[in-house]
Protein backbone atom coordinates (compact mmCIF):
# COMPACT_ATOMS: atom_id res chain seq x y z
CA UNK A 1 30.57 159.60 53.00
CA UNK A 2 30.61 155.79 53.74
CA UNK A 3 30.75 153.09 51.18
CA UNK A 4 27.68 150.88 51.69
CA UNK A 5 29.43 147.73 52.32
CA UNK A 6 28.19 144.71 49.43
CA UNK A 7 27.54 141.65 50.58
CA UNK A 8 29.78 139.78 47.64
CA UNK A 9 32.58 137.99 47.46
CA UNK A 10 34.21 135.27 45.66
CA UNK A 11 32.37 132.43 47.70
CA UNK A 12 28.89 134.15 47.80
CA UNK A 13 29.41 134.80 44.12
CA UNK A 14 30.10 131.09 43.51
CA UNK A 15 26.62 129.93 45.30
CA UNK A 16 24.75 132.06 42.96
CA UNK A 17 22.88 130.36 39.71
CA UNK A 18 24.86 130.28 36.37
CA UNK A 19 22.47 131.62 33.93
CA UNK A 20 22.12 127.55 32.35
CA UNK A 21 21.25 126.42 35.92
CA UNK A 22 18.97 129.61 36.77
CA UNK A 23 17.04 128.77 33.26
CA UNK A 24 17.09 125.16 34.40
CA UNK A 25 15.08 126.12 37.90
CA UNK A 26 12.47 128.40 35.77
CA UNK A 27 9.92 125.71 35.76
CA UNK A 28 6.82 126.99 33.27
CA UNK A 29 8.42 130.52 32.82
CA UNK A 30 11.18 128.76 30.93
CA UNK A 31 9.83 128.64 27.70
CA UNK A 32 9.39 132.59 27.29
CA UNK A 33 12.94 133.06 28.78
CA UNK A 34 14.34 131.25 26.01
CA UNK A 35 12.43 132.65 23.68
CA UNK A 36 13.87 136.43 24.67
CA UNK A 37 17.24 134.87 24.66
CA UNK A 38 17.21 133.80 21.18
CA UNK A 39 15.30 137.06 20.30
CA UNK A 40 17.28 139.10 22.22
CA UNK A 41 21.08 138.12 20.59
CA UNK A 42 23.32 141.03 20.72
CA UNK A 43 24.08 143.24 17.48
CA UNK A 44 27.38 142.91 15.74
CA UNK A 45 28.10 146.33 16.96
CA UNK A 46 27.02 145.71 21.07
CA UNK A 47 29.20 142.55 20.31
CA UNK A 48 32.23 143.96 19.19
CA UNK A 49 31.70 146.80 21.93
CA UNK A 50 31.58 144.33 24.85
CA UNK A 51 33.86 142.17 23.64
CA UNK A 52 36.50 144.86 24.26
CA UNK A 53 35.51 145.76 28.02
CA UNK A 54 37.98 144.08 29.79
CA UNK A 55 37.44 145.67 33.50
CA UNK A 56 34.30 143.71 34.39
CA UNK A 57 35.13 140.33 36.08
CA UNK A 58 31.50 139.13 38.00
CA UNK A 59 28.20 140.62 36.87
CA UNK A 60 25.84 139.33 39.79
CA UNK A 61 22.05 139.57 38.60
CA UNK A 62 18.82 139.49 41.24
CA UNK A 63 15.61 138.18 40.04
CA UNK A 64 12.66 135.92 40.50
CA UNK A 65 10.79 133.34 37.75
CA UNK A 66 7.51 135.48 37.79
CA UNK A 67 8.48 138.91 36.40
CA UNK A 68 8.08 140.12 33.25
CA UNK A 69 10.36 142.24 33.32
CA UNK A 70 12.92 139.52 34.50
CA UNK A 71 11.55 137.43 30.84
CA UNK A 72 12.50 140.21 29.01
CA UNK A 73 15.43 141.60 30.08
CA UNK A 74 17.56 139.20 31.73
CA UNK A 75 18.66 137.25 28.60
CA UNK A 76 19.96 140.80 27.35
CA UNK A 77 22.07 140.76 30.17
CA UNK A 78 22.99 137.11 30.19
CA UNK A 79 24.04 137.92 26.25
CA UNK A 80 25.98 140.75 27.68
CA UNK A 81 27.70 138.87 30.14
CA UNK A 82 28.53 136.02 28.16
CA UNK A 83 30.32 138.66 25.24
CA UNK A 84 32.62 140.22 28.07
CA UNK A 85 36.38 138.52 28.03
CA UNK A 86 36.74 136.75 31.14
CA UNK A 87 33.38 138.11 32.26
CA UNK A 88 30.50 135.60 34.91
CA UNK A 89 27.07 136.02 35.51
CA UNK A 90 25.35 134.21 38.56
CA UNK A 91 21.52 135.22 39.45
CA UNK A 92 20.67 135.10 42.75
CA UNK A 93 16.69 134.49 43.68
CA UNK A 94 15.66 138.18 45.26
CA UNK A 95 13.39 136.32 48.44
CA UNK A 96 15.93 133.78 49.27
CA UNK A 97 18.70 137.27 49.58
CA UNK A 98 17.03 139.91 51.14
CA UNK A 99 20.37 141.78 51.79
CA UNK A 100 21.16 141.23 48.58
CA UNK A 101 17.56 142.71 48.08
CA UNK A 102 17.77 145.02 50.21
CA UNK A 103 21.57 146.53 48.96
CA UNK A 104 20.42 147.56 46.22
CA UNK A 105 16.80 148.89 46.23
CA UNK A 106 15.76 150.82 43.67
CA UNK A 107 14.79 154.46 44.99
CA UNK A 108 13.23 152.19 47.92
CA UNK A 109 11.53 149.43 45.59
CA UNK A 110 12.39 146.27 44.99
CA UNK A 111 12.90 146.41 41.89
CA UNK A 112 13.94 143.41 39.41
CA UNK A 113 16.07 143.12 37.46
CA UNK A 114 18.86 144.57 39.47
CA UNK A 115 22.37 143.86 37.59
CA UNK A 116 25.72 144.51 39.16
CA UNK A 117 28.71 145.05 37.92
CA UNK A 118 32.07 144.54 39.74
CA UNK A 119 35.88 144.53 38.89
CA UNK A 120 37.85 141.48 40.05
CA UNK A 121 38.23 142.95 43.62
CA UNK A 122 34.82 143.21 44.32
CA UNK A 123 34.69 147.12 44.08
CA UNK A 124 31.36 148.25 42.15
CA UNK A 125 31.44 148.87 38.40
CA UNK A 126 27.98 150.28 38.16
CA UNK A 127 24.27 149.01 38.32
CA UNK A 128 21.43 148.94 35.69
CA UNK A 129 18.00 148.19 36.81
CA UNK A 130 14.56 146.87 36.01
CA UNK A 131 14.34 147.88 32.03
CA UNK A 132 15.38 150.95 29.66
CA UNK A 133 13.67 154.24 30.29
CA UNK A 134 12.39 153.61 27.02
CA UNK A 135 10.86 150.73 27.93
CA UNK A 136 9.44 152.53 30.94
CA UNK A 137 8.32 155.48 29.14
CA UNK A 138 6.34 152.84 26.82
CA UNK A 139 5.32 150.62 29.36
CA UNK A 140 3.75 153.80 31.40
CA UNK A 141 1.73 154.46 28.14
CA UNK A 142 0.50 151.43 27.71
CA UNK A 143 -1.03 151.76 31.22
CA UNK A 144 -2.67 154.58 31.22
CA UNK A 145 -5.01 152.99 28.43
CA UNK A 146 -5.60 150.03 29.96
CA UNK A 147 -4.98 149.16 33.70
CA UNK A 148 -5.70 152.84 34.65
CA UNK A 149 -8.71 153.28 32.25
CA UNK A 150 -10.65 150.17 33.72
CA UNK A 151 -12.40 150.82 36.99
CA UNK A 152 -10.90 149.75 39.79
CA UNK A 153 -13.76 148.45 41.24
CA UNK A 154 -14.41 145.66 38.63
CA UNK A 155 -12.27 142.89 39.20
CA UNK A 156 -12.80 141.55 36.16
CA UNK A 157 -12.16 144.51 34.06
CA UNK A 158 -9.28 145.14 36.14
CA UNK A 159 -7.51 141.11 35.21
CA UNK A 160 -9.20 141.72 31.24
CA UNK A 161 -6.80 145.08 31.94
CA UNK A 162 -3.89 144.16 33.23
CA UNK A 163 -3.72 140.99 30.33
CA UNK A 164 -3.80 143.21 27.56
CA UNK A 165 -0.94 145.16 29.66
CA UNK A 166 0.96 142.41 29.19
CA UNK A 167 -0.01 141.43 26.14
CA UNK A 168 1.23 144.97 24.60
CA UNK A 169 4.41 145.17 26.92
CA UNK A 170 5.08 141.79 25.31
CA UNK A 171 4.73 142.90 22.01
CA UNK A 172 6.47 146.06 21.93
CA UNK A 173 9.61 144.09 22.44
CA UNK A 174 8.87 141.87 19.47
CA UNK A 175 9.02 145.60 17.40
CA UNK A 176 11.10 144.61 13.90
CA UNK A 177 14.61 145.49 15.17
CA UNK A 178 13.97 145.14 19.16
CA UNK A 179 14.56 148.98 19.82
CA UNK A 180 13.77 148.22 23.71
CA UNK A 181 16.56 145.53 23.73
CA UNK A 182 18.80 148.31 21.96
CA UNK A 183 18.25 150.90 24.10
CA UNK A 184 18.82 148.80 27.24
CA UNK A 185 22.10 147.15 25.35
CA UNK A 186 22.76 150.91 24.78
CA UNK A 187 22.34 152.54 28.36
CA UNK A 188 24.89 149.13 29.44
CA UNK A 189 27.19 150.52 27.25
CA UNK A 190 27.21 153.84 27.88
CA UNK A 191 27.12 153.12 31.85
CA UNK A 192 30.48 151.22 31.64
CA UNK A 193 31.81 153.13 29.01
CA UNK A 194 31.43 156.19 31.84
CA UNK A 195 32.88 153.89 34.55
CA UNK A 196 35.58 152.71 32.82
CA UNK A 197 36.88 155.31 30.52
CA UNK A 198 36.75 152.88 27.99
């Protein structure tokens, strides 16, 4: 079978957003982004763990401002990043690179996050996407008692809905010990640990 040819190299990876410059652009999303960074710091043990992967040169991260999921989970990854030896992050805005997009869709979506992980010659560590199954699992719950219980029909039930979505995503990552950060900082792990016999 073919290798699906990734459109990355050194001097594509270099036009991409360091995550400083990428926070920089966020305009009124900013604010929260920071937030999840500070909230999201990694524990002494994901520290330690990270800090001895030495395999990963370029992690290259697709996103836009507006997603939540992008709030939340990006500054996990820009943590993760940043505790990798010799390790760079650039985010590149999913509309303005739709091959980029379009490499690496997610069971057909477009999914974001999409994280990348590649060795120093460009060959393909492994990928995480969007958020942690837990995350998803919770998220999923969350939704069937609100956006799927108001009737679709009633546009204003439907926003009052999909708020208090948010609202509850939101604060299920805010849990005393950020389990959903864990368990994304943990499926990381294990996906590199896999990848690089570590």
């Amino acid at each position: 079978m073919a290798q699906l040819r990734i459109p990355m190299d050194d001097k594509r990876f270099a036009t991409g957003l360091t995550w400083k410059d990428y926070m920089a652009q966020m305009g009124d999303t900013q604010a929260r982004t920071e937030e999840n960074y500070a909230k999201s710091a990694l524990t002494d043990d994901e520290r330690k763990f990270f800090g001895g992967v030495g395999g990963v040169k370029h992690v290259v991260m697709i996103a836009e401002n507006w997603c939540g999921d992008v709030h939340r989970n990006s500054p996990l990854i820009a943590h993760i990043a940043e505790a990798m030896p010799g390790c760079e992050l650039r985010v590149f805005l999913r509309d303005a690179n739709p091959d980029l997009r379009d490499t690496f869709l997610n069971n057909g979506y477009q999914s974001i996050p999409v994280v990348v992980f590649f060795d120093k010659d460009w060959n393909e560590i492994g990928r995480w996407l969007e958020r942690a199954h837990a995350a998803t699992t919770k998220a999923a719950l969350i939704r069937s008692k609100t956006l799927d219980a108001a009737p679709k029909e009633d546009k204003a039930a439907q926003d009052a809905a999909m708020n208090e979505f948010r609202k509850q995503v939101t604060a299920e990552y805010g849990v005393a010990g950020h389990p959903l950060w864990r368990a994304a900082a943990n499926e990381v792990k294990l996906l590199l640990e896999a990848r690089l016999k570590k």
